[in-house]
C-alpha atoms as a PDB file:
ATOM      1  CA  UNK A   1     124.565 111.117 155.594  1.00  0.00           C
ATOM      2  CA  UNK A   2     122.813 113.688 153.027  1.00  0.00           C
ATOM      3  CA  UNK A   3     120.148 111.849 151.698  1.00  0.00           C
ATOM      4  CA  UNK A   4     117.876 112.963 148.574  1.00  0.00           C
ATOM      5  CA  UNK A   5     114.220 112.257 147.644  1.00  0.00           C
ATOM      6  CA  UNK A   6     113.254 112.509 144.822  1.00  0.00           C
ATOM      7  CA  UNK A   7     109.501 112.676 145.349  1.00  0.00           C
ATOM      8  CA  UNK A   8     107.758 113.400 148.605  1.00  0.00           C
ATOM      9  CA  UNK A   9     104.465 110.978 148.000  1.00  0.00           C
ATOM     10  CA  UNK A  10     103.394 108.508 150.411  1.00  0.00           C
ATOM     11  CA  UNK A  11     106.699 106.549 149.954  1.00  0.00           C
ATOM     12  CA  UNK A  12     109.127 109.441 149.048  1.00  0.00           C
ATOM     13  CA  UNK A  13     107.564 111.456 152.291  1.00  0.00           C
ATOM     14  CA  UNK A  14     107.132 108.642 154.621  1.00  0.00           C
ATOM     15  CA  UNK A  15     110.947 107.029 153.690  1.00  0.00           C
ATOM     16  CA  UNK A  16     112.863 110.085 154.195  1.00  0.00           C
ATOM     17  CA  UNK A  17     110.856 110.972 157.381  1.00  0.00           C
ATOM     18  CA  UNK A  18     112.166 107.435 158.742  1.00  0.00           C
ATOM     19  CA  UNK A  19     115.702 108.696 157.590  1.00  0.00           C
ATOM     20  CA  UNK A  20     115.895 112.062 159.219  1.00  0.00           C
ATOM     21  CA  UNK A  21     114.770 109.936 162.407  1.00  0.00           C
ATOM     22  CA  UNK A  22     117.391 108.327 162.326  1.00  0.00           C
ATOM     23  CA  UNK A  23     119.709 111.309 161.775  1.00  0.00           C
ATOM     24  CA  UNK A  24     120.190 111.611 158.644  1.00  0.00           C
ATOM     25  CA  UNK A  25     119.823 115.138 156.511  1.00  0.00           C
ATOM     26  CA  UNK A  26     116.760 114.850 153.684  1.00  0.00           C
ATOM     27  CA  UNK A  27     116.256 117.020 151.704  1.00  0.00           C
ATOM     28  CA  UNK A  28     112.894 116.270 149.652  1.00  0.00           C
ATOM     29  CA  UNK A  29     112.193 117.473 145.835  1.00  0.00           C
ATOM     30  CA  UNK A  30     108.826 117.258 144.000  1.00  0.00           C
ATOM     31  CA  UNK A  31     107.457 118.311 141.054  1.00  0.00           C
ATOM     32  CA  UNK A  32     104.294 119.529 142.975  1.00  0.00           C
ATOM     33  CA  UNK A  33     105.554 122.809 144.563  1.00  0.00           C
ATOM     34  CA  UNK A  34     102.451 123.270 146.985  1.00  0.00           C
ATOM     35  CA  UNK A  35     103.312 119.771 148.743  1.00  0.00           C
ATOM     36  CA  UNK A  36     106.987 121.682 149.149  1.00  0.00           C
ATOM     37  CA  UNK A  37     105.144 124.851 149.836  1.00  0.00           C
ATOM     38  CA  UNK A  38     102.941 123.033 152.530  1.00  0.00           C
ATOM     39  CA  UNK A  39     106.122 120.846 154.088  1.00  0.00           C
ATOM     40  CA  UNK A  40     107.708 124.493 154.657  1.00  0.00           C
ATOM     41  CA  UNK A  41     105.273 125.513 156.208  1.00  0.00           C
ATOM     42  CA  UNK A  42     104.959 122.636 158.898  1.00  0.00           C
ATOM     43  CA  UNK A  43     102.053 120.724 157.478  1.00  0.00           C
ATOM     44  CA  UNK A  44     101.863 116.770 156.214  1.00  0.00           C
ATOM     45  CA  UNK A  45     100.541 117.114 152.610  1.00  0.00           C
ATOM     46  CA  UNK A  46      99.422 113.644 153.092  1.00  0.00           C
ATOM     47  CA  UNK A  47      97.549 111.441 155.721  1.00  0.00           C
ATOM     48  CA  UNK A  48      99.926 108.418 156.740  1.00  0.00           C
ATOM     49  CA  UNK A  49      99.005 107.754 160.743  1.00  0.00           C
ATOM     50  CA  UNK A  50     101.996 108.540 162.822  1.00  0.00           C
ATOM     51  CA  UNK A  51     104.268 110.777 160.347  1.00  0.00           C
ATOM     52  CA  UNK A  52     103.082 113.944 161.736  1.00  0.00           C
ATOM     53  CA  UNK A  53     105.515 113.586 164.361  1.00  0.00           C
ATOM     54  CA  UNK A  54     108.424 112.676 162.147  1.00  0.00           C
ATOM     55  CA  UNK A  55     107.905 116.113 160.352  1.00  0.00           C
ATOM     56  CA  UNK A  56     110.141 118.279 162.206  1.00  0.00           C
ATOM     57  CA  UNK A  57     112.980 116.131 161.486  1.00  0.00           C
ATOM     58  CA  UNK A  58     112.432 116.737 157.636  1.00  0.00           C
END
């Protein structure tokens, strides 16, 4: 499934990390282009213990 968030906060972020786990493709959209800018680049823009490793699947 092709999932969409629309805003890649704590719960936007978080959320579609748990999707992509589970093999779905997310694609993540935010108003804040350095939290995109940063997610491109490999890095968490926020602190939420554990996601860190569901990055790649994003």
């Amino acid at each position: 499934m092709h999932i969409t968030m629309i805003g890649s906060g704590y719960v936007g972020l978080v959320s579609g990390a748990c999707l992509a786990d589970f093999g779905h493709q997310v694609t993540c959209v935010d108003l804040d282009a350095g939290k995109i800018a940063r997610l491109q680049l490999g890095e968490m823009p926020i602190y939420r213990a554990g996601s860190t490793r569901l990055l790649p699947r994003l």
